[in-house]
Protein backbone atom coordinates (compact mmCIF):
# COMPACT_ATOMS: atom_id res chain seq x y z
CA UNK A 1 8.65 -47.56 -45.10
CA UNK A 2 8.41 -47.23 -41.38
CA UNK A 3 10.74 -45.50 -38.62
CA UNK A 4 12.26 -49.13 -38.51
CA UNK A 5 13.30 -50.26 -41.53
CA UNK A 6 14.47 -47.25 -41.78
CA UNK A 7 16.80 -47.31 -39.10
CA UNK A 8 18.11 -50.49 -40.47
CA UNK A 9 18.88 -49.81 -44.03
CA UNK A 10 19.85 -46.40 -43.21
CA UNK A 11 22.32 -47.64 -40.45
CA UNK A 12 23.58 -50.44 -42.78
CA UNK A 13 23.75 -48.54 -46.07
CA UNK A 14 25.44 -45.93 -44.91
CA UNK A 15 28.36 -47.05 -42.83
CA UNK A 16 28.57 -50.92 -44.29
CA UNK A 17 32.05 -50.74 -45.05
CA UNK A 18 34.43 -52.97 -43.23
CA UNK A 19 36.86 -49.50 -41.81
CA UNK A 20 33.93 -47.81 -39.83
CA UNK A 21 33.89 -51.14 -37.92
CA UNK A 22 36.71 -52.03 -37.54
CA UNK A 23 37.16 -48.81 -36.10
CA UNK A 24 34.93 -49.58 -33.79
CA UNK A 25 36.54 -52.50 -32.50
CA UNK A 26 39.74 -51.45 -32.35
CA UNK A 27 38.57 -49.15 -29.23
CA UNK A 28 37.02 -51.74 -27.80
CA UNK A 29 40.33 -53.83 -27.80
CA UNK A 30 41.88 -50.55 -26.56
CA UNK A 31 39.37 -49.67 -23.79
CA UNK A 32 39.93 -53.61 -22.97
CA UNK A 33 43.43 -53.41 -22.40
CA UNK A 34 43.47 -50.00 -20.52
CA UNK A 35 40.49 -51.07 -18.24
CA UNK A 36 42.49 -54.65 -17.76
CA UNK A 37 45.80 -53.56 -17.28
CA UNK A 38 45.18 -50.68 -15.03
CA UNK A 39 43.27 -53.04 -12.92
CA UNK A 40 39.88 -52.03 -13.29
CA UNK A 41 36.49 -53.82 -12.79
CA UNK A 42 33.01 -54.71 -14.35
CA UNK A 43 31.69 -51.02 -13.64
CA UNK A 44 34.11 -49.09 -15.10
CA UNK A 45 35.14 -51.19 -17.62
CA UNK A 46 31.01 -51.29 -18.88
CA UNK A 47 30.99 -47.57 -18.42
CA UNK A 48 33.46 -47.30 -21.14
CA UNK A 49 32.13 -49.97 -23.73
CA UNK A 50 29.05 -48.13 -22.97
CA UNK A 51 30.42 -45.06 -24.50
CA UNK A 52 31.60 -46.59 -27.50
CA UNK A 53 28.44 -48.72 -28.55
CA UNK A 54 26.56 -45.21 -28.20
CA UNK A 55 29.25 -43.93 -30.79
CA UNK A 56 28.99 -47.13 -33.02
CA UNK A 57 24.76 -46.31 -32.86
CA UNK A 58 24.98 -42.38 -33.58
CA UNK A 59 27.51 -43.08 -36.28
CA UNK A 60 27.75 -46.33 -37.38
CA UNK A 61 24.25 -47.05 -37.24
CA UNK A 62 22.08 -50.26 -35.33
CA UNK A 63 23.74 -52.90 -36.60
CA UNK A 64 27.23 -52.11 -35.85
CA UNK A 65 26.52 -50.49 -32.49
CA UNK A 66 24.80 -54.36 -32.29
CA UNK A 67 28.07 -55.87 -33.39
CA UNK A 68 30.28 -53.73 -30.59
CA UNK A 69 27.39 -54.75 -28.02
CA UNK A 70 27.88 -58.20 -28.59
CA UNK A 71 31.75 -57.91 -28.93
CA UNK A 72 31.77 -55.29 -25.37
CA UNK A 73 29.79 -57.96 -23.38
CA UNK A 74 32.27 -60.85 -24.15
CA UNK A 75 35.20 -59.26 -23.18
CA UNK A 76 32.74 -57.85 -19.62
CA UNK A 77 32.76 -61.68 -19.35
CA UNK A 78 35.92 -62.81 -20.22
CA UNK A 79 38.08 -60.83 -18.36
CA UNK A 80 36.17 -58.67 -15.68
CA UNK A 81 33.33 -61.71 -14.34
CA UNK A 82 35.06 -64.08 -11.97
CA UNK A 83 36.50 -66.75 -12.96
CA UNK A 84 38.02 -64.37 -15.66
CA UNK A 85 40.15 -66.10 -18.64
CA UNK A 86 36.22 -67.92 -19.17
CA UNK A 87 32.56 -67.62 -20.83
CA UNK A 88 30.88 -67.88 -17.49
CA UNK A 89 27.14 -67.10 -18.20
CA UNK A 90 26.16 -64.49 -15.49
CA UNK A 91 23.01 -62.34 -14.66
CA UNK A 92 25.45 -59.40 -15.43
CA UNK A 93 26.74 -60.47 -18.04
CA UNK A 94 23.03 -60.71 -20.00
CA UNK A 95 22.25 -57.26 -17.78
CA UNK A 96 25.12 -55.62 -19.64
CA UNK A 97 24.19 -57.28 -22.82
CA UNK A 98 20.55 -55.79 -22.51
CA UNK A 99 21.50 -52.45 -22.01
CA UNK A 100 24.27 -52.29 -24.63
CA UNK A 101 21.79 -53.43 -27.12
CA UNK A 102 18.65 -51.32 -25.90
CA UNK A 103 21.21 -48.41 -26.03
CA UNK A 104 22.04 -49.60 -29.64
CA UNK A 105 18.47 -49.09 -30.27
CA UNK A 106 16.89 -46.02 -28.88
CA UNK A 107 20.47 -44.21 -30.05
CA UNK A 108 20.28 -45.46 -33.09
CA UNK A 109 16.76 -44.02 -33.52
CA UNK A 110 17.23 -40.44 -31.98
CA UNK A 111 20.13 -40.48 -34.51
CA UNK A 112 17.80 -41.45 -37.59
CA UNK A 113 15.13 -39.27 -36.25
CA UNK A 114 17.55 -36.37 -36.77
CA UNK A 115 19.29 -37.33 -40.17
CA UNK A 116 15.46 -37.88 -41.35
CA UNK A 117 15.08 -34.18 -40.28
CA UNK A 118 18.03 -32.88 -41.63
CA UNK A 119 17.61 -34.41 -44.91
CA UNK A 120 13.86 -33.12 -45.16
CA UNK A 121 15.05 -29.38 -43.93
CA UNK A 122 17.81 -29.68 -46.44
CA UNK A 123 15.48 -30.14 -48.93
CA UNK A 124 12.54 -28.08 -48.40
CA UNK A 125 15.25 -25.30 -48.56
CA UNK A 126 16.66 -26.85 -51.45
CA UNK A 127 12.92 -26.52 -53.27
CA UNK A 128 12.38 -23.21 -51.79
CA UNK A 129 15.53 -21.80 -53.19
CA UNK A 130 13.97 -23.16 -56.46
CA UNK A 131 10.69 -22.01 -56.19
CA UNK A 132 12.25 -18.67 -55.33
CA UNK A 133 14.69 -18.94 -58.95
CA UNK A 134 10.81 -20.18 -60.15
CA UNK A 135 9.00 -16.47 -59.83
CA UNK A 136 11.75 -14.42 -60.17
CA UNK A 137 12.18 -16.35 -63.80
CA UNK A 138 8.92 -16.01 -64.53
CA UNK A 139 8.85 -12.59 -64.29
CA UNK A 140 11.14 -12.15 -67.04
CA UNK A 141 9.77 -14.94 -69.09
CA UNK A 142 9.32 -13.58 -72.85
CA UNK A 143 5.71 -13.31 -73.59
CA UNK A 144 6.36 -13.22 -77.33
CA UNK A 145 7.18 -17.29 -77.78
CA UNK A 146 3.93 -19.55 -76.20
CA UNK A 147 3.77 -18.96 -72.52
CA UNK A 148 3.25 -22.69 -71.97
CA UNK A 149 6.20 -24.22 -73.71
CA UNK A 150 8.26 -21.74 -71.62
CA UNK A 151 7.28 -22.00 -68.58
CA UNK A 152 7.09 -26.00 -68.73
CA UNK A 153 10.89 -25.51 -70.23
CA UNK A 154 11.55 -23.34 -67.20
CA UNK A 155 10.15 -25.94 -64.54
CA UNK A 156 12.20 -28.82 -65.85
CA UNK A 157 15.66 -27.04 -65.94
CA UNK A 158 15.18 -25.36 -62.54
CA UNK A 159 13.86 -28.86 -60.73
CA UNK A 160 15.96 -31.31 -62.78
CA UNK A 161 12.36 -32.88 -63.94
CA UNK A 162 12.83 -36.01 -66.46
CA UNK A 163 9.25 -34.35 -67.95
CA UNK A 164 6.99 -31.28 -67.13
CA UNK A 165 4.01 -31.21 -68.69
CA UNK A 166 1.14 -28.66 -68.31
CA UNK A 167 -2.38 -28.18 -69.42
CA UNK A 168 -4.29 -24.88 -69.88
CA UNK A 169 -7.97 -25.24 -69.11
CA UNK A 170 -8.97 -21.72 -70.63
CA UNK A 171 -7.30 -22.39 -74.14
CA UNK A 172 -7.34 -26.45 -73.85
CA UNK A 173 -3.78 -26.70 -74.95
CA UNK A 174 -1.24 -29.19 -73.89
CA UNK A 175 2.41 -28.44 -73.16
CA UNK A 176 5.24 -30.70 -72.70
CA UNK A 177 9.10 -30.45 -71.67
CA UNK A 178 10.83 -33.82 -71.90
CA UNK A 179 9.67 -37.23 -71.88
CA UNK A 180 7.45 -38.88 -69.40
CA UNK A 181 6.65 -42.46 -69.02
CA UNK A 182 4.05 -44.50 -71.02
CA UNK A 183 0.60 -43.19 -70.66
CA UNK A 184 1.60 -39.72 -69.90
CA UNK A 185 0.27 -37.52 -72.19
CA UNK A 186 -2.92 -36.99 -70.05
CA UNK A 187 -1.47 -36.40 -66.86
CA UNK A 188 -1.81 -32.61 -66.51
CA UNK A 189 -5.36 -32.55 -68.10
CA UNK A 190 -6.49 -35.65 -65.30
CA UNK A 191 -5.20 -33.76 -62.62
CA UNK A 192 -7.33 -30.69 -63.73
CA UNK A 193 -10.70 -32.94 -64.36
CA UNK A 194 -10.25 -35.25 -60.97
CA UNK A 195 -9.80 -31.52 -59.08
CA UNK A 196 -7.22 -33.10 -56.57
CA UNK A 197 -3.19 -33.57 -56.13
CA UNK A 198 -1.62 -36.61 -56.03
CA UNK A 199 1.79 -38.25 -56.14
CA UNK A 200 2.62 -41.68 -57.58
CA UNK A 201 5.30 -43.66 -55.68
CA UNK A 202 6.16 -45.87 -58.13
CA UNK A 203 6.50 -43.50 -61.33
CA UNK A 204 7.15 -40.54 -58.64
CA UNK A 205 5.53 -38.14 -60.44
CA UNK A 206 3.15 -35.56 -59.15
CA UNK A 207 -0.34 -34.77 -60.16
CA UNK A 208 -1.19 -31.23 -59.38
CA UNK A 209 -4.23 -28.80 -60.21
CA UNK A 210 -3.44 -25.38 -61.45
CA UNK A 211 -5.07 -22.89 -59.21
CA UNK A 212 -5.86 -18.92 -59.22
CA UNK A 213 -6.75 -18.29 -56.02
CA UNK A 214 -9.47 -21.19 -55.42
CA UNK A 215 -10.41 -21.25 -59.14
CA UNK A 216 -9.02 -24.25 -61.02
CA UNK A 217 -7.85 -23.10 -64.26
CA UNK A 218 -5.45 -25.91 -65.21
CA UNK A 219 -3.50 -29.48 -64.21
CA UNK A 220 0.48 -29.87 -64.09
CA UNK A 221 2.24 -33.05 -63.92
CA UNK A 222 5.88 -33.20 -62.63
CA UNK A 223 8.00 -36.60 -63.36
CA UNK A 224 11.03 -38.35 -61.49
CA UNK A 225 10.70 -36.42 -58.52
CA UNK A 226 10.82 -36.59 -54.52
CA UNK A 227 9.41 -32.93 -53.73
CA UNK A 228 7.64 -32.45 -51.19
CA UNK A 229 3.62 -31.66 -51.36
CA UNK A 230 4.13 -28.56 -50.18
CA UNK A 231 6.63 -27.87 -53.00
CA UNK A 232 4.23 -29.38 -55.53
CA UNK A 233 1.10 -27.32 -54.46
CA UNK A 234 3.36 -24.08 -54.72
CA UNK A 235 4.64 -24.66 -58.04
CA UNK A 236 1.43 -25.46 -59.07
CA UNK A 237 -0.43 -22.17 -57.74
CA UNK A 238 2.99 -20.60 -59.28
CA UNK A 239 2.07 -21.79 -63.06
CA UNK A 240 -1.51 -20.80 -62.43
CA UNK A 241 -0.17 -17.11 -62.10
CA UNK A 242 1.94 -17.53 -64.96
CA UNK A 243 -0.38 -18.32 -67.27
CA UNK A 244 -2.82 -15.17 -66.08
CA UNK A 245 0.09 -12.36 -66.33
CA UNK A 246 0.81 -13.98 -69.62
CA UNK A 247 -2.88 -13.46 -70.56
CA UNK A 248 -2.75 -10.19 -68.12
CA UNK A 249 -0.20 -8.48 -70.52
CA UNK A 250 -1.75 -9.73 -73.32
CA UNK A 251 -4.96 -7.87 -72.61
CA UNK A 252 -3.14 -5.35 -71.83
CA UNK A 253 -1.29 -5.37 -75.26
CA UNK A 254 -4.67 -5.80 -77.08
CA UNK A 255 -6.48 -2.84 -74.88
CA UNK A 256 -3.16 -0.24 -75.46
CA UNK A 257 -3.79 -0.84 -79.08
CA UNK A 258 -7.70 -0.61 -79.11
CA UNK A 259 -7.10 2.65 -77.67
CA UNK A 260 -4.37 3.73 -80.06
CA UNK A 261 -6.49 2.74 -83.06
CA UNK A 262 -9.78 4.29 -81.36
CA UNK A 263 -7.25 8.13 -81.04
CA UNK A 264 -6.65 7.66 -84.30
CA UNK A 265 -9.78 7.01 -85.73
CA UNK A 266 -11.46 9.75 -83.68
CA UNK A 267 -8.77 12.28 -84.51
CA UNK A 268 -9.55 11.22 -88.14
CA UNK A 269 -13.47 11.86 -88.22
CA UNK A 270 -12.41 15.32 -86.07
CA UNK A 271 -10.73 16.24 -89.14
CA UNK A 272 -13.02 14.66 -91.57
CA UNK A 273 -16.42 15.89 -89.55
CA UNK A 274 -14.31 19.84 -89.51
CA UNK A 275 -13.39 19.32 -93.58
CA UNK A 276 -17.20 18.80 -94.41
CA UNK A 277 -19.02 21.76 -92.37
CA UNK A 278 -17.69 24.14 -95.00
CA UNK A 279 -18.70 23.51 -97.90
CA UNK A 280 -22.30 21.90 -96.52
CA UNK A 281 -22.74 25.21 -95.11
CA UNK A 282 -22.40 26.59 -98.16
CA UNK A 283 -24.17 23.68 -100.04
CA UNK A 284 -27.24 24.70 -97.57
CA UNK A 285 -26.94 28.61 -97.86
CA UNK A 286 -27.16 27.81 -101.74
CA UNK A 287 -30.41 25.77 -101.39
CA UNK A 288 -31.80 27.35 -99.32
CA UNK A 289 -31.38 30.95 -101.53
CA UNK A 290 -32.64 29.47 -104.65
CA UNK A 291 -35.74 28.02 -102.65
CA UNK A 292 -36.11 32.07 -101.57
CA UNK A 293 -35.72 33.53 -104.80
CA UNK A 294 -38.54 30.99 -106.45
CA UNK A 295 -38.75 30.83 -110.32
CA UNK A 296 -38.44 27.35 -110.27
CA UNK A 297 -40.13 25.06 -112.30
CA UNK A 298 -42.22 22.04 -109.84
CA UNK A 299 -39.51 19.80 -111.11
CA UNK A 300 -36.39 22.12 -109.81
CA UNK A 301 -38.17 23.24 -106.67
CA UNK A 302 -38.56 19.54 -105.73
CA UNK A 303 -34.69 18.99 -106.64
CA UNK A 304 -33.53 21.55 -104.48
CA UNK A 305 -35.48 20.82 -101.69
CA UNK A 306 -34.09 17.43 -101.78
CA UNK A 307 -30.88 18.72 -102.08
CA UNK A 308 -31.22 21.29 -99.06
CA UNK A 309 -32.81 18.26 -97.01
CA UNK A 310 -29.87 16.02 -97.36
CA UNK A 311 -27.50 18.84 -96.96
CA UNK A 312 -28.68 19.77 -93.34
CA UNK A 313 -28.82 15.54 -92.77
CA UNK A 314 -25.13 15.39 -93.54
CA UNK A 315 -24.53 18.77 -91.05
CA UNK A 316 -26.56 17.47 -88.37
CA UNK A 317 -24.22 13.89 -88.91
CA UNK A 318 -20.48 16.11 -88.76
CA UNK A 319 -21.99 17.78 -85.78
CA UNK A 320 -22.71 14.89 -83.97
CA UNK A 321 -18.87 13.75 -84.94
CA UNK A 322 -17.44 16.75 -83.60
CA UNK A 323 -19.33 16.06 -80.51
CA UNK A 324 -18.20 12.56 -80.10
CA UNK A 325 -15.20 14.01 -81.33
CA UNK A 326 -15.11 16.15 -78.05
CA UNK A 327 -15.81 14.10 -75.53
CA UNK A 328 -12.82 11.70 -76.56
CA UNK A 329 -10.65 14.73 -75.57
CA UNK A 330 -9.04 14.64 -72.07
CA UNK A 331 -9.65 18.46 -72.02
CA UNK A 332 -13.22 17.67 -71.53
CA UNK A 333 -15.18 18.48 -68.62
CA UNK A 334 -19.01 18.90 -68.10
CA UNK A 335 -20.76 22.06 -66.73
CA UNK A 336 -22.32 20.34 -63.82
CA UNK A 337 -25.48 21.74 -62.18
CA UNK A 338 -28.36 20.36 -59.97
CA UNK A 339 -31.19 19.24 -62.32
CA UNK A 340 -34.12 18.03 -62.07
CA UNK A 341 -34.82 14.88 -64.23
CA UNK A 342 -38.68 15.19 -64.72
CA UNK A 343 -37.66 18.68 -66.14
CA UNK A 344 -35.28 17.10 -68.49
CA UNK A 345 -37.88 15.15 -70.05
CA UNK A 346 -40.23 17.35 -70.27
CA UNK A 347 -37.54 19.60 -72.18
CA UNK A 348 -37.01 16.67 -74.13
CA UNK A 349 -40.89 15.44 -75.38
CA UNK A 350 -41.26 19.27 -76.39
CA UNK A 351 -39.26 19.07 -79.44
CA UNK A 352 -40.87 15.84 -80.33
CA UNK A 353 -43.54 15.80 -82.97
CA UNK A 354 -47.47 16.37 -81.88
CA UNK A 355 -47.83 12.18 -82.85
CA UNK A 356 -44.57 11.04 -81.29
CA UNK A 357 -44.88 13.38 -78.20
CA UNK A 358 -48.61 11.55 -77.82
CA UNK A 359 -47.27 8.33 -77.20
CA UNK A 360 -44.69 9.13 -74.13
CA UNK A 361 -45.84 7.84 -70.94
CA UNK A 362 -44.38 9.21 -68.13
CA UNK A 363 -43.86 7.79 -64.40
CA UNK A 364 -42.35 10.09 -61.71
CA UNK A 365 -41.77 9.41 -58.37
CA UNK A 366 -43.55 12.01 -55.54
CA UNK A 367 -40.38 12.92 -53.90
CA UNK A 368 -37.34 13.50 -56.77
CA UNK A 369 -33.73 13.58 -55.78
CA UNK A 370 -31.90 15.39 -58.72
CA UNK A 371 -28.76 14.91 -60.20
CA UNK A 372 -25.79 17.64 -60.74
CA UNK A 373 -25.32 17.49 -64.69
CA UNK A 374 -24.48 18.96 -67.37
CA UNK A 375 -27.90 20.27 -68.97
CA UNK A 376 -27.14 20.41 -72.65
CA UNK A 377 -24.85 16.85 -72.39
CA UNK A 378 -27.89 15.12 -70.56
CA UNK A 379 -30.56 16.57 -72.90
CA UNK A 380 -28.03 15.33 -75.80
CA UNK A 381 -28.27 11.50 -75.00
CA UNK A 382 -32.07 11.53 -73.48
CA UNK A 383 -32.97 12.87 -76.86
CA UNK A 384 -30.84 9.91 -78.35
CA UNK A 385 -32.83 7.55 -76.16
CA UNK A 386 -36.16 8.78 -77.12
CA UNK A 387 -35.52 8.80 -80.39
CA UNK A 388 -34.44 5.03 -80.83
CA UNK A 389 -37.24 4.05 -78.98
CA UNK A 390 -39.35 5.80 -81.11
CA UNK A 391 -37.70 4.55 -84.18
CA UNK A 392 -37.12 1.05 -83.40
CA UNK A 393 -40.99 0.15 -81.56
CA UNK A 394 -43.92 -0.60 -83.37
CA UNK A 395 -45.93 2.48 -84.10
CA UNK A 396 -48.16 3.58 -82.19
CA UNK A 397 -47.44 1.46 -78.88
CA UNK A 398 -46.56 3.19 -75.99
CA UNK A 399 -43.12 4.32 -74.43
CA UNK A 400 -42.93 4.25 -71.19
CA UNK A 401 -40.20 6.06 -68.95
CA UNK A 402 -40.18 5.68 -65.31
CA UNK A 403 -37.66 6.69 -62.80
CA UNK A 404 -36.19 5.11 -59.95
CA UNK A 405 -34.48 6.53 -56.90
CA UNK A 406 -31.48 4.69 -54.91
CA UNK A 407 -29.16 5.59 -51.83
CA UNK A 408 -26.76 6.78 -54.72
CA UNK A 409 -28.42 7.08 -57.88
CA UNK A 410 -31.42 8.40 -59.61
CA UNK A 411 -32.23 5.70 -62.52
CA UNK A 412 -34.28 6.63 -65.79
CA UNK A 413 -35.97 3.64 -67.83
CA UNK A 414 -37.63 4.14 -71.21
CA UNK A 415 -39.41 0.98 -72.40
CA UNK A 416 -40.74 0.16 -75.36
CA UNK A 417 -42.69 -2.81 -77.43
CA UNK A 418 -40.95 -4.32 -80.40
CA UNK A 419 -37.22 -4.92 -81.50
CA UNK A 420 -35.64 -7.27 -78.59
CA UNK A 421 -31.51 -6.82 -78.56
CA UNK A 422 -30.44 -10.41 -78.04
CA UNK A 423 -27.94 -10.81 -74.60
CA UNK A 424 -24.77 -10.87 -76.75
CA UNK A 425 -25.63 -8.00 -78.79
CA UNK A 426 -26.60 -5.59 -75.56
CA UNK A 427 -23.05 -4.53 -74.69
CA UNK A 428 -21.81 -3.74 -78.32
CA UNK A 429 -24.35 -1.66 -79.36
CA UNK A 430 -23.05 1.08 -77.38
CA UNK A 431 -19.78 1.04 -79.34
CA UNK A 432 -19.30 3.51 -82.23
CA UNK A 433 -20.71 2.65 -85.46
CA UNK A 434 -22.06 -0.20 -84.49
CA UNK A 435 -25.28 -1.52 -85.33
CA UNK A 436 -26.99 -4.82 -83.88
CA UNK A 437 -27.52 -7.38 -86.53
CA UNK A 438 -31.76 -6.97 -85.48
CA UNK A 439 -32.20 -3.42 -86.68
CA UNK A 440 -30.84 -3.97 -90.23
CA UNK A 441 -34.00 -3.92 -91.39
CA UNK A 442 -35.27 -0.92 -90.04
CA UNK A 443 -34.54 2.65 -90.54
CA UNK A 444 -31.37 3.07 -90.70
CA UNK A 445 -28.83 5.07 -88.44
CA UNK A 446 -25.10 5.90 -87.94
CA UNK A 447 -24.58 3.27 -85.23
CA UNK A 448 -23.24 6.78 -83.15
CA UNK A 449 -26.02 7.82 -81.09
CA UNK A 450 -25.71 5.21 -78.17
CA UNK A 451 -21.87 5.48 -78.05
CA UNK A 452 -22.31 9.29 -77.27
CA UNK A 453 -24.65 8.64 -74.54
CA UNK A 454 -22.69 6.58 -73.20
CA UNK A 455 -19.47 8.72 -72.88
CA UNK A 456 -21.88 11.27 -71.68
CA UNK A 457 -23.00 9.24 -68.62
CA UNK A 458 -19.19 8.06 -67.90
CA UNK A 459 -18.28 11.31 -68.01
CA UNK A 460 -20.83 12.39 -65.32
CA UNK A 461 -19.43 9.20 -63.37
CA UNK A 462 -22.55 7.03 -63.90
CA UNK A 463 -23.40 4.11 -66.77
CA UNK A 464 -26.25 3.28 -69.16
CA UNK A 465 -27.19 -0.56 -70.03
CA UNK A 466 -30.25 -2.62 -72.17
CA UNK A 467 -32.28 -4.95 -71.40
CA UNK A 468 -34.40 -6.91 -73.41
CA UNK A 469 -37.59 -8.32 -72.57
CA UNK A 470 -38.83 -11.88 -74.89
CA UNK A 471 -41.67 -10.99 -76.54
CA UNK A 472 -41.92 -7.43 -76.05
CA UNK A 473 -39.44 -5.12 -76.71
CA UNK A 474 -35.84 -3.45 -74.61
CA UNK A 475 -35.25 -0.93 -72.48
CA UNK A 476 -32.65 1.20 -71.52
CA UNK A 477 -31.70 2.56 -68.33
CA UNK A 478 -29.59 5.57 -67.35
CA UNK A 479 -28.06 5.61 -63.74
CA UNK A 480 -26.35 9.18 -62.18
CA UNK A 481 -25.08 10.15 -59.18
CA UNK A 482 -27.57 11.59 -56.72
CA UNK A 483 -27.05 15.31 -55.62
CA UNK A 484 -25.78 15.64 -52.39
CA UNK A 485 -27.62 17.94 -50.11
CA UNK A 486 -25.63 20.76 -49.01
């Protein structure tokens, strides 16, 4: 609708009752009789009927100030242009009628120019005052019923909506408060694939995309409504944060626990890893002194040395719990020296065995940076790494470590051929007792040896990934801080 229909329905809907007019020309028969009887001529008497169809157009609207034009130049004519008492046509009589009716016009216009602003200021504060009652609603939204179905709920009492519906792009749900026209249902999730707003005259219903940030994560559809696009786009972008602190606290919720359940299970194997050194010490120190004393038949000797050998495999397991054990504890801090990392595995391929220790190939750069560690914690998880590689390669075939030097970081690699870690299986390896489904067939393990080098590296502030290689094998890397020069 343009400015001038506009001005015409507005001026006629609003003031099209027979008093406003009639007002109207009741001063004009007033001003008439005043200008008349006090003797008065044309330019006074237009000066006043002037006035009046300029108060006819900024309240009454065009068509009445029209009516009081029309009315205001008749009497000019009839009883101010010579001969009065007639309907002389005069060039000032159609002079006066011109400007009575151009004033009609522009008035009329400046007056709907400013009602049209009014009514839009009124209610862009009328939808920011919502959007405001909006967020601070959503903030105490209860995350314990489905976020959707709440917040869609929410949107349609606050706005006065006929229908609110919303569609979640992560989970692929559908939400719905009230009922929209035929054809609705897919609203929200069209709005979300076509990636654009839009608003529907004849339905009046918006078409918005959910957005966090620039990402599109979802499509909300808004029914029976004038808002402005403005409003639209910021109720949108409000749902789209909805839905992630909904999802925010759930993590949250989920993480809290993961943590309470991982305390508790570590505090149990602390206890459990504590309860067992006793009596395999003893189990050992019994082996071991009937191995000592001999006497034993082939058959008994053979017996006891198994028993001895498993003994110190079950002590060598609760030691490694106690030591995951202690570096779960917030107590725990690392004795941190400058080390040199080509010394560190050279500490580390002694202890290997002569045919193991022969297959170690080792790549050092000419000018080492070293790291500020704690010696026994570092030797701890290089030994780890060494020992899966050897363990899960094919025998025989080289292992290669190689180090790298950054800005920040000194990086150690040790490569080897065989087992490949598929992508989805590289991150939870590291967690405790976890094994990936590829090395079931191989010799087994505890599934704790890469979760204790890895809270050995976070504890030094650095971080330890795999990579796997199709076709040959997977490496892991170990990244800590460089030593600063002092």
């Amino acid at each position: 609708m343009d400015l001038t229909s506009k001005l015409f329905s507005l001026g006629s809907s609003r003031y099209s009752g027979v008093l406003p007019l009639g007002c109207s020309l009741i001063g004009l028969t007033v001003c008439t009789w005043a200008s008349f009887h006090f003797g008065q001529g044309f330019a006074f008497s237009g000066f006043l009927y002037l006035v009046l169809v300029v108060l006819a157009a900024l309240y009454g609207g065009f068509w009445h100030a029209t009516i009081v034009s029309i009315a205001a130049a008749a009497c000019l004519n009839y009883f101010f242009v010579p001969p009065i008492f007639s309907f002389v046509n005069s060039p000032a009589n159609w002079v006066a009628l011109g400007a009575f009716e151009f004033t009609a016009l522009v008035i009329s216009r400046l007056s709907l120019h400013a009602q049209l602003r009014a009514t839009e200021a009124i209610a862009e504060r009328r939808d920011m005052e919502r959007l405001y009652e909006t967020s601070r609603r959503i903030l105490l939204l209860d995350t314990s019923e489905e976020a959707g179905n709440a917040l869609t709920s929410l949107i349609r009492e606050i706005f006065g909506l006929k229908m609110v519906q919303l569609y979640d792009a992560l989970s692929g749900a559908t939400y719905q408060s009230g009922a929209g026209p035929q054809g609705a249902e897919s609203q929200a999730r069209d709005a979300y694939l076509l990636g654009d707003d839009t608003y529907d005259e004849a339905t009046r219903t918006w078409s918005c995309v959910l957005r966090l940030g620039e990402r599109p994560v979802g499509g909300l559809a808004l029914d029976d409504t004038r808002m402005t696009k403005l409003a639209a786009t910021a109720l949108a972008s409000l749902g789209g944060i909805a839905l992630e602190r909904v999802r925010a606290l759930e993590r949250e919720s989920h993480a809290q626990a993961a943590r309470q359940t991982e305390q508790l299970r570590t505090a149990v194997l602390d206890a459990l890893a504590h309860q067992f050194k006793t009596p395999l010490t003893i189990a050992r120190t019994a082996s071991s002194g009937l191995l000592a004393l001999g006497g034993l038949s082939e058959l008994q000797t053979e017996l006891v040395t198994d028993i001895d050998e498993q003994a110190a495999k079950l002590d060598h397991l609760a030691s490694r719990l106690l030591r995951a054990a202690m570096l779960e504890s917030e107590e725990f801090q690392p004795r941190r020296e400058r080390l040199s990392f080509s010394r560190l595995i050279d500490s580390t391929i002694s202890k290997l065995d002569p045919a193991d220790r022969e297959r170690i190939r080792v790549s050092a750069p000419r000018r080492e940076v070293p790291i500020f560690a704690d010696r026994g914690l570092i030797l701890t998880s290089l030994m780890q790494l060494v020992d899966n590689a050897i363990k899960y390669s094919e025998p025989e075939s080289p292992i290669e470590i190689t180090f790298e030097v950054t800005a920040a970081e000194v990086i150690l690699k040790i490569r080897s051929k065989g087992l490949v870690v598929s992508l989805q299986e590289r991150e939870r390896i590291f967690e405790r007792f976890y094994r990936a489904p590829e090395t079931h067939h191989l010799p087994a393990g505890t599934g704790l040896g890469l979760s204790i080098v890895k809270k050995i590296v976070e504890a030094h502030h650095g971080h330890v990934w795999a990579d796997g290689e199709t076709d040959y094998g997977t490496s892991f890397s170990l990244a800590l801080p460089a030593a600063r020069a002092s």
